[in-house]
Protein backbone atom coordinates (compact mmCIF):
# COMPACT_ATOMS: atom_id res chain seq x y z
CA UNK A 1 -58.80 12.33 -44.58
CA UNK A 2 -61.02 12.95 -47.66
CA UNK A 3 -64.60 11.92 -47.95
CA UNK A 4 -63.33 9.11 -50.57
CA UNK A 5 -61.69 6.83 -48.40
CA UNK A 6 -63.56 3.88 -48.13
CA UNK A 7 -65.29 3.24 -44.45
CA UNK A 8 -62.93 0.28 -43.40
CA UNK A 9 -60.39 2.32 -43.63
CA UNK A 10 -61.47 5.53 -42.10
CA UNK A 11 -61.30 3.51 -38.76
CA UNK A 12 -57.39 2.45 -38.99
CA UNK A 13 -54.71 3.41 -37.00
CA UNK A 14 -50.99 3.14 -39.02
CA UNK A 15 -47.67 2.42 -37.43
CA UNK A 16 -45.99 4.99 -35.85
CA UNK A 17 -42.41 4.97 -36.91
CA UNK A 18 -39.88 6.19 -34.78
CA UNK A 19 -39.53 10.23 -34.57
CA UNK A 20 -37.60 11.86 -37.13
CA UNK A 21 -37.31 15.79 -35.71
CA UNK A 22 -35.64 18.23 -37.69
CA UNK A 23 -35.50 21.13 -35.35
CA UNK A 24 -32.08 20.77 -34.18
CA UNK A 25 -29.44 17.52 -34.13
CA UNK A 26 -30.00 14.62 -31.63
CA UNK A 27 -28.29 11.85 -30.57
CA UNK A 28 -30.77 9.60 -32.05
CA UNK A 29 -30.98 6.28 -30.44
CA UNK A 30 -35.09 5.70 -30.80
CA UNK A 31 -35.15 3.69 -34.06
CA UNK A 32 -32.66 0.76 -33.72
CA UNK A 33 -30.54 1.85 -36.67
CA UNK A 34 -27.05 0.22 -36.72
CA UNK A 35 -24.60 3.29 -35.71
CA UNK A 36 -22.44 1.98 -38.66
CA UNK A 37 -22.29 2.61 -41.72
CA UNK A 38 -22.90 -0.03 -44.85
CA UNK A 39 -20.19 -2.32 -45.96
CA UNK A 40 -16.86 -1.15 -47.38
CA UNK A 41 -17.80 -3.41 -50.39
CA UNK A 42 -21.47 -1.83 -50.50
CA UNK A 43 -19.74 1.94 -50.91
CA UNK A 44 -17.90 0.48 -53.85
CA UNK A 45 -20.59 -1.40 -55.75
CA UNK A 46 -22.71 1.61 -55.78
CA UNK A 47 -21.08 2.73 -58.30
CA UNK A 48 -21.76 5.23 -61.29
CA UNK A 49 -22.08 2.50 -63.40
CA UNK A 50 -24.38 1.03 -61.37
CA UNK A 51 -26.51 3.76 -61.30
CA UNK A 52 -26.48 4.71 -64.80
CA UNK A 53 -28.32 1.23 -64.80
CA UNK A 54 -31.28 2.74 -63.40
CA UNK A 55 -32.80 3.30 -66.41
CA UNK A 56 -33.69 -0.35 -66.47
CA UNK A 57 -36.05 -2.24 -64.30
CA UNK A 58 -34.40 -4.64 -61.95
CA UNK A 59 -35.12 -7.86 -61.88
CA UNK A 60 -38.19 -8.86 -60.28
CA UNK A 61 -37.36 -12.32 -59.33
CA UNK A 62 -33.75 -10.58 -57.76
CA UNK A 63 -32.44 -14.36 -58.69
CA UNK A 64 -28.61 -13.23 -57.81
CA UNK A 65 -29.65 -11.43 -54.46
CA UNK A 66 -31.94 -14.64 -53.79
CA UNK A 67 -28.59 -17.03 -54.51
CA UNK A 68 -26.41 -14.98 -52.49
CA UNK A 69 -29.32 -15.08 -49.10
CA UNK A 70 -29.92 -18.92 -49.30
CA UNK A 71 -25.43 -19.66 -49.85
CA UNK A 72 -25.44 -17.78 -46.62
CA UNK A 73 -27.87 -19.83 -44.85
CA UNK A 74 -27.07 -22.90 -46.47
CA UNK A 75 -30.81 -23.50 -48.08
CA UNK A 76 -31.99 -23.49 -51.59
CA UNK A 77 -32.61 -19.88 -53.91
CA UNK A 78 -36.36 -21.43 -53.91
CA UNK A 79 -36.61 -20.98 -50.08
CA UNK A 80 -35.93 -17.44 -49.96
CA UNK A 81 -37.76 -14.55 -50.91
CA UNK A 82 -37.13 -10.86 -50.95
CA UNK A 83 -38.96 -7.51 -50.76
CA UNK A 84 -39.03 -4.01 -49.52
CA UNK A 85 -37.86 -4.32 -46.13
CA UNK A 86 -39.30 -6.71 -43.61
CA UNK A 87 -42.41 -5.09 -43.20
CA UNK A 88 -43.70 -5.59 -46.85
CA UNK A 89 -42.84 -9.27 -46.04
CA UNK A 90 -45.39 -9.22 -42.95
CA UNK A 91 -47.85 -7.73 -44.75
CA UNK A 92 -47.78 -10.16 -47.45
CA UNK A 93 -47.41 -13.27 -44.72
CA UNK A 94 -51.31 -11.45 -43.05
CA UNK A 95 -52.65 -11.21 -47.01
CA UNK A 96 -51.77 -14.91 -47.61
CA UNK A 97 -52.58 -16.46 -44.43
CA UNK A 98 -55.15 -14.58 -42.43
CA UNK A 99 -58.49 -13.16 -42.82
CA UNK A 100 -62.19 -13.06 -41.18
CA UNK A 101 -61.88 -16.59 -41.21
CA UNK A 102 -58.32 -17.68 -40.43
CA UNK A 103 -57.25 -15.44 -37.57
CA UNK A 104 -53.73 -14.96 -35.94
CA UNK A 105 -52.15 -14.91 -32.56
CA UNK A 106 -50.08 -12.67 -31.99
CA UNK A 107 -48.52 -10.77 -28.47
CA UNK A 108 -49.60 -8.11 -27.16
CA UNK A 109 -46.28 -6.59 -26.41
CA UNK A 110 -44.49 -6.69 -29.78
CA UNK A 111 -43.69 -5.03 -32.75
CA UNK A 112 -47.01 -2.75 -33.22
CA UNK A 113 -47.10 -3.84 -37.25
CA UNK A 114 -48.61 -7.01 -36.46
CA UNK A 115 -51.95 -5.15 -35.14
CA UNK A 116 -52.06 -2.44 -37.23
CA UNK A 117 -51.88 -5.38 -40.45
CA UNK A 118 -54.72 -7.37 -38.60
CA UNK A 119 -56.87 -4.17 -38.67
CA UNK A 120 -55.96 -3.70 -42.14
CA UNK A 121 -57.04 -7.28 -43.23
CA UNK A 122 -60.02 -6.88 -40.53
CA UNK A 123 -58.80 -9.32 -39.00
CA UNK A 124 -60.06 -9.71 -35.47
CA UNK A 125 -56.75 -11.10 -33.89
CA UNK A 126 -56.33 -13.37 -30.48
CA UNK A 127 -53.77 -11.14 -28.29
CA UNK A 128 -51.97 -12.99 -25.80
CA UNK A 129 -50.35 -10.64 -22.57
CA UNK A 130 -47.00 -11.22 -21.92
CA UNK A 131 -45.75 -13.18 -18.54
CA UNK A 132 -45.31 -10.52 -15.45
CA UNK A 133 -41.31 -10.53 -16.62
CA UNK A 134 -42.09 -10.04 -20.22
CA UNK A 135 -41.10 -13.19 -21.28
CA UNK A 136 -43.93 -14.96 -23.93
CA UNK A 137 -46.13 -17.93 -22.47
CA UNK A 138 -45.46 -20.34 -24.63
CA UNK A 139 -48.77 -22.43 -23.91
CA UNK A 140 -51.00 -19.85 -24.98
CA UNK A 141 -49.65 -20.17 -28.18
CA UNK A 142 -50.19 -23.90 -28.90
CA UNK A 143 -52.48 -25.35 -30.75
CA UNK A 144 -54.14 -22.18 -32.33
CA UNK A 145 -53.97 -23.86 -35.88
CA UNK A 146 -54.14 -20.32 -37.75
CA UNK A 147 -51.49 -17.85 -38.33
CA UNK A 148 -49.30 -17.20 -35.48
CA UNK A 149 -46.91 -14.67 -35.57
CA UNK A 150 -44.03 -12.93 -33.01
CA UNK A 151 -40.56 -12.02 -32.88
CA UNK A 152 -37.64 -13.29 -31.30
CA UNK A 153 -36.12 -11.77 -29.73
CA UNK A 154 -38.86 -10.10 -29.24
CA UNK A 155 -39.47 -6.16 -29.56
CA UNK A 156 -39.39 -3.81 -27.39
CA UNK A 157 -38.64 -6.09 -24.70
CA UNK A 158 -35.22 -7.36 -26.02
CA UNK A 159 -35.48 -10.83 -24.89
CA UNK A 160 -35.26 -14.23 -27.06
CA UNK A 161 -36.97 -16.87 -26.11
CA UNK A 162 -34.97 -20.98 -26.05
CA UNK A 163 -35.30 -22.56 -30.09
CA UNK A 164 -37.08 -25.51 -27.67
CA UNK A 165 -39.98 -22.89 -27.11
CA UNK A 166 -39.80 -21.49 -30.26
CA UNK A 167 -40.23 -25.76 -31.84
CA UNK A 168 -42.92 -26.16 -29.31
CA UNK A 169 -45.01 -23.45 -31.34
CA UNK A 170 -43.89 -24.61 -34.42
CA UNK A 171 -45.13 -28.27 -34.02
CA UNK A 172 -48.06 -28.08 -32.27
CA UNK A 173 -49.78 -25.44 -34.94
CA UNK A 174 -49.25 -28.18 -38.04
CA UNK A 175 -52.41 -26.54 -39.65
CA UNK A 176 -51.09 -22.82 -39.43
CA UNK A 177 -48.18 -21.12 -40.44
CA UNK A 178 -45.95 -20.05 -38.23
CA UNK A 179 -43.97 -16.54 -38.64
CA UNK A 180 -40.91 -15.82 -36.58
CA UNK A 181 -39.79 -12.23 -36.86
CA UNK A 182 -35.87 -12.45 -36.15
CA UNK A 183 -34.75 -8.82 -36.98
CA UNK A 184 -32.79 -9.16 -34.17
CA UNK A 185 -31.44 -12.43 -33.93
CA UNK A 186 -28.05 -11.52 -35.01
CA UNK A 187 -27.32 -9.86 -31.41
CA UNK A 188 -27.72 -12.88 -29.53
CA UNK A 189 -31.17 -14.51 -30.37
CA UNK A 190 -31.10 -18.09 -31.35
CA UNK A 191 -32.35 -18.70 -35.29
CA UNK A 192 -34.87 -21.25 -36.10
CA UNK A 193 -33.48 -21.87 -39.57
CA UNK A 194 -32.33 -25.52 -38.28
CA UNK A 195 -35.74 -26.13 -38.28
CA UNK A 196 -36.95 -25.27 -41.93
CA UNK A 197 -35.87 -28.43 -43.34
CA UNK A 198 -38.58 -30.15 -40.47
CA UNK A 199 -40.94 -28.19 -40.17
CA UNK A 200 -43.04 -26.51 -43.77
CA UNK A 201 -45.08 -24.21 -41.85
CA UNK A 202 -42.28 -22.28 -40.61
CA UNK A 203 -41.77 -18.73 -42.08
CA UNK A 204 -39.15 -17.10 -40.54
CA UNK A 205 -38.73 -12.71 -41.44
CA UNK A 206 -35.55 -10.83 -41.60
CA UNK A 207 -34.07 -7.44 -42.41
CA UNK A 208 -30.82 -5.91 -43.28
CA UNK A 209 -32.09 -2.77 -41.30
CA UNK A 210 -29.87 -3.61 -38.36
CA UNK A 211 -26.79 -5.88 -38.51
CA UNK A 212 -26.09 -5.16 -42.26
CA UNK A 213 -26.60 -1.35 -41.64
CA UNK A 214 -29.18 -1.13 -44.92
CA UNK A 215 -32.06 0.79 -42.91
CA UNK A 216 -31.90 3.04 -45.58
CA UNK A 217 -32.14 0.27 -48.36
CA UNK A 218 -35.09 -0.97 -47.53
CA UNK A 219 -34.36 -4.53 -47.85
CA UNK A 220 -35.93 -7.71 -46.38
CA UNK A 221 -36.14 -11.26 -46.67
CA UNK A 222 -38.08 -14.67 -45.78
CA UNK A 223 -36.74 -18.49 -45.26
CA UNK A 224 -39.78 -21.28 -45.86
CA UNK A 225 -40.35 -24.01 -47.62
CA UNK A 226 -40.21 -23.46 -51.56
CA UNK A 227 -44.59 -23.70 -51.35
CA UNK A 228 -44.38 -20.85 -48.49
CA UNK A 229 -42.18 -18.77 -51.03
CA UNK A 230 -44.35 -19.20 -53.56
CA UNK A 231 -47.12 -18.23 -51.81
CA UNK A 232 -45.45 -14.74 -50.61
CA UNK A 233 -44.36 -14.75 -54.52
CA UNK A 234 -47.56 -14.49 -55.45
CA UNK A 235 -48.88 -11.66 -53.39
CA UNK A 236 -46.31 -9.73 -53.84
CA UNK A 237 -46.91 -9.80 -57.84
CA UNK A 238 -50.33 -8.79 -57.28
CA UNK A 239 -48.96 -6.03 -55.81
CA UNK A 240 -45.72 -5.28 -56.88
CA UNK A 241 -43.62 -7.23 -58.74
CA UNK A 242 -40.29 -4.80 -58.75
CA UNK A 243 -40.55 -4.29 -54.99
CA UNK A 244 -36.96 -4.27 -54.67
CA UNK A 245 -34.47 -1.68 -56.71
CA UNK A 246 -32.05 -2.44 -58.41
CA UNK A 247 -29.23 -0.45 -56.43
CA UNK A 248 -30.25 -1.65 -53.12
CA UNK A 249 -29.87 -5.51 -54.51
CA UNK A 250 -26.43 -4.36 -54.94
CA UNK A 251 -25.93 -3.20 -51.55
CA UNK A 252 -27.72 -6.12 -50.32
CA UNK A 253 -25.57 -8.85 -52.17
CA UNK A 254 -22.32 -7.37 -50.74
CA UNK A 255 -23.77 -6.91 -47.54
CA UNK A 256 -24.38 -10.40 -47.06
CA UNK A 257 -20.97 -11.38 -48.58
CA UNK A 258 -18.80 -9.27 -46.43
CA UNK A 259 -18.54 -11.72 -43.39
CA UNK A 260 -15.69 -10.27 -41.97
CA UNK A 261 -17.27 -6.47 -41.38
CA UNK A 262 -20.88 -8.12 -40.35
CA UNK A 263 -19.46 -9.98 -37.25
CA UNK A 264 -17.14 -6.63 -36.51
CA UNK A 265 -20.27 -4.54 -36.36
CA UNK A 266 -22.32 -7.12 -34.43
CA UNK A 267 -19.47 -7.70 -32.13
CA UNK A 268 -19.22 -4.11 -31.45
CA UNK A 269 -22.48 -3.59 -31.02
CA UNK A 270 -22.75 -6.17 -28.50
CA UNK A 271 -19.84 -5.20 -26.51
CA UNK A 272 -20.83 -1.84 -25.96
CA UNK A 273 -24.50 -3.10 -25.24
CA UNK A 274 -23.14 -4.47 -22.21
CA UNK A 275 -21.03 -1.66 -20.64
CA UNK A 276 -24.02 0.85 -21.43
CA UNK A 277 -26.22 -1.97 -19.89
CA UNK A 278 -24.05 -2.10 -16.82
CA UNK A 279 -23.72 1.68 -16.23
CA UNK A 280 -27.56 2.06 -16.41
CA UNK A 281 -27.77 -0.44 -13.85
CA UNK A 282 -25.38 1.33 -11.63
CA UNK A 283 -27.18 4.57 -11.61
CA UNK A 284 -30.32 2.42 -10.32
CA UNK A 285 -32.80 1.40 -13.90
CA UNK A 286 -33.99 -1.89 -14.12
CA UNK A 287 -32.77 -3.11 -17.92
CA UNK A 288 -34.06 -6.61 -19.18
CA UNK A 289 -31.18 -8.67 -20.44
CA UNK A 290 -30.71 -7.54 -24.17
CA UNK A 291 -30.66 -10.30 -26.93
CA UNK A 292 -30.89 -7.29 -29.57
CA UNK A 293 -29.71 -3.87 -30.61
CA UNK A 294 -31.52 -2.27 -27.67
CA UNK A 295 -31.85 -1.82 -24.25
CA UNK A 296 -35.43 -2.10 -22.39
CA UNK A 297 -35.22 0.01 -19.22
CA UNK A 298 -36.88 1.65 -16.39
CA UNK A 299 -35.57 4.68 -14.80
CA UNK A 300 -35.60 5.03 -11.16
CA UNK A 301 -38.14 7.37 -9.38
CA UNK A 302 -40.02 8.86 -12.64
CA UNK A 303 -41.85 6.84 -15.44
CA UNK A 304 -40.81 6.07 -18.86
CA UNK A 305 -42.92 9.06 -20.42
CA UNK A 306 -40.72 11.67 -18.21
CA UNK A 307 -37.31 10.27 -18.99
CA UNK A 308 -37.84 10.41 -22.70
CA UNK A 309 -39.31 13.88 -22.41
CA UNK A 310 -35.76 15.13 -20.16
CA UNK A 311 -33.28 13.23 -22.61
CA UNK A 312 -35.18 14.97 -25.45
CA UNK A 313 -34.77 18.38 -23.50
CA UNK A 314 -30.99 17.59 -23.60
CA UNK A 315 -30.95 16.63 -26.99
CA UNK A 316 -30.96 12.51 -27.05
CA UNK A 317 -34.04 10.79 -28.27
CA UNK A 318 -34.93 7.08 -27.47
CA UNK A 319 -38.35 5.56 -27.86
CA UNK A 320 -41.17 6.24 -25.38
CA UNK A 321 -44.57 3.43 -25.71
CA UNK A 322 -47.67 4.33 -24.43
CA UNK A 323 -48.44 1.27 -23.46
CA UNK A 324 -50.50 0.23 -20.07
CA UNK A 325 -47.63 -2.40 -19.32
CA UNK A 326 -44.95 -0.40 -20.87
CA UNK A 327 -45.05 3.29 -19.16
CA UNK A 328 -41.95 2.78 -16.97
CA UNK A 329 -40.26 1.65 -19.46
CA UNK A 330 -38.15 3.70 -22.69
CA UNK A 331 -36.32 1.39 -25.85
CA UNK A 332 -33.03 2.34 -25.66
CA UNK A 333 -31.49 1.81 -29.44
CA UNK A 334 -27.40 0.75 -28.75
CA UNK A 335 -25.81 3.38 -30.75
CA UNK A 336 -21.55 4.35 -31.03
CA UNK A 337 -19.42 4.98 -27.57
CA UNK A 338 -19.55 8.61 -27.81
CA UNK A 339 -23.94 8.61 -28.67
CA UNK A 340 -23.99 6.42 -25.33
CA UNK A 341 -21.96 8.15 -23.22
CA UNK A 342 -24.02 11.39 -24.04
CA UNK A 343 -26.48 9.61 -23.18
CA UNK A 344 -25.42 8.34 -19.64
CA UNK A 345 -24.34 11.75 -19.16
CA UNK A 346 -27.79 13.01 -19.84
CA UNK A 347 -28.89 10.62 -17.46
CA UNK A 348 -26.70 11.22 -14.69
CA UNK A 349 -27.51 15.34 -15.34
CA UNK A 350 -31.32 14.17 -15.12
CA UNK A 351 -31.45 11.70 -11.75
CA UNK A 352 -29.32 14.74 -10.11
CA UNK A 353 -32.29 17.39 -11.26
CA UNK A 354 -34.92 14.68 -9.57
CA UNK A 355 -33.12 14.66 -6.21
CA UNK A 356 -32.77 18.14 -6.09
């Protein structure tokens, strides 16, 4: 780093996205991309004339890709908002709703953006631990009355927690805004969108990274109240107010319009979940039940840090996290039939090497 940087942030530590080697071609199941590819309809709206468009801006209220979210969710255009991918929409929930004065809660096992953001407010967050089974204890999030924030199902333990645990939060923080991260929810989580219409504080963050296949697009999205929408509105035009291109608004309107190739994908997805679930089960890992695009598991007789390393030896990657509570464990993205039966095969190759 140069000598410029400014002290407060000399001392952060980004994200650390998944790897991305180029030294030779894995099966790459570490980031939780969809093994599909986008929407029949997406291919053809990305068309030339499309991008011969590019020499205009796009529009930076994205009012059509806005009408086409809310139709799906049956809510109004003013109770949606859009940026660049779900993560811009996290930071701008921290900007607007937590500082040095009004704090958050998050977990301490979840997606590792909501800690780096509090460090990059300087924000000195309250970190709960997960329950001994990873599930999230619910009573240690009451009654914080600041920004709370977590996912469900939560990441990178794949489970979802009841919408009656998830309203429990919700209610008894009337003072602080709630933010429920459901980039997974598609797979089998349970959406808290019947509760917008109750509940204003509720800000619930999505992504067409996984079940629309748009990791590449860079597209994601928020449900609130119309005043929660304007707040994230206004952030994100002190900051950028064409977040979102104009060809990925494309992809992302036909994405959400092609029903029938959404619930193909997810249905897929989920289907082959389970059988990889159930052979890594046979060959003795402990797996958490899966509400997402993942498996959590736990190789028998060597810790998570050592199975990653012999997959990557044999050319499949999956997602290792240093984490005290975490080291047995790898994040297991569900990729196509053949990418998991390499890597069972793998597998199977590595647990007879450890006997030998």
């Amino acid at each position: 780093m140069s000598d410029f940087l400014l002290p407060r942030f000399a001392q952060l530590d980004p994200y650390v996205p998944g790897e991305q080697p180029q030294d030779r071609q894995y099966v790459k199941l570490n980031t939780n991309e969809s093994p599909f590819p986008p929407s029949p309809r997406v291919m053809d709206a990305l068309s030339r004339e499309a991008i011969a468009r590019l020499n205009l801006y796009p529009d930076p209220l994205a009012k059509t890709l806005r009408e086409t979210i809310a139709l799906e969710y049956a809510v109004s255009p003013e109770q949606v908002f859009v940026s660049n991918g779900s993560d811009d929409v996290l930071g701008f929930a921290f900007m607007a709703y937590a500082d040095q004065t009004h704090g958050v809660t998050i977990p301490e096992v979840s997606y590792g953006f909501y800690q780096v953001y509090a460090k990059r407010y300087q924000i000195q967050p309250t970190v709960v631990p997960l329950n001994e089974d990873f599930t999230l204890p619910v009573e240690k999030f009451l009654r914080q009355n600041q920004l709370v924030a977590f996912a469900n199902p939560n990441a990178p333990t794949s489970l979802a927690m009841p919408l009656g645990d998830v309203e429990r939060i919700i209610a008894e923080n009337p003072r602080g805004v709630v933010l429920v991260d459901e980039a997974y929810v598609d797979y089998g989580g349970e959406t808290s969108i019947p509760l917008l219409a109750k509940y204003p504080n509720l800000l619930i963050v999505r992504t067409f990274s996984k079940s629309r296949s748009l990791a590449g697009g860079r597209l994601g999205y928020a449900l609130a109240s119309p005043a929660l929408i304007e707040d994230l509105d206004r952030m994100k035009n002190t900051f950028n107010p064409y977040s979102v291109n104009s060809l990925t608004m494309v992809a992302g309107i036909e994405a959400m319009r092609d029903h029938a190739y959404f619930d193909a994908c997810v249905a897929s997805t989920c289907k082959q979940r389970a059988v990889s679930a159930a052979e890594l089960r046979s060959l003795g890992f402990r797996v958490l039940d899966s509400a997402t695009n993942f498996l959590f598991a736990a190789a028998p007789g060597m810790d998570g840090l050592r199975y990653y390393q012999k997959l990557k030896e044999r050319g499949v990657l999956v997602r290792y996290l240093n984490q005290p509570t975490l080291r047995q464990f790898v994040r297991i993205t569900v990729g196509s039939e053949a990418q998991m039966r390499a890597l069972t095969d793998a597998t199977r190759d590595i647990l007879k090497e450890e006997t030998v």
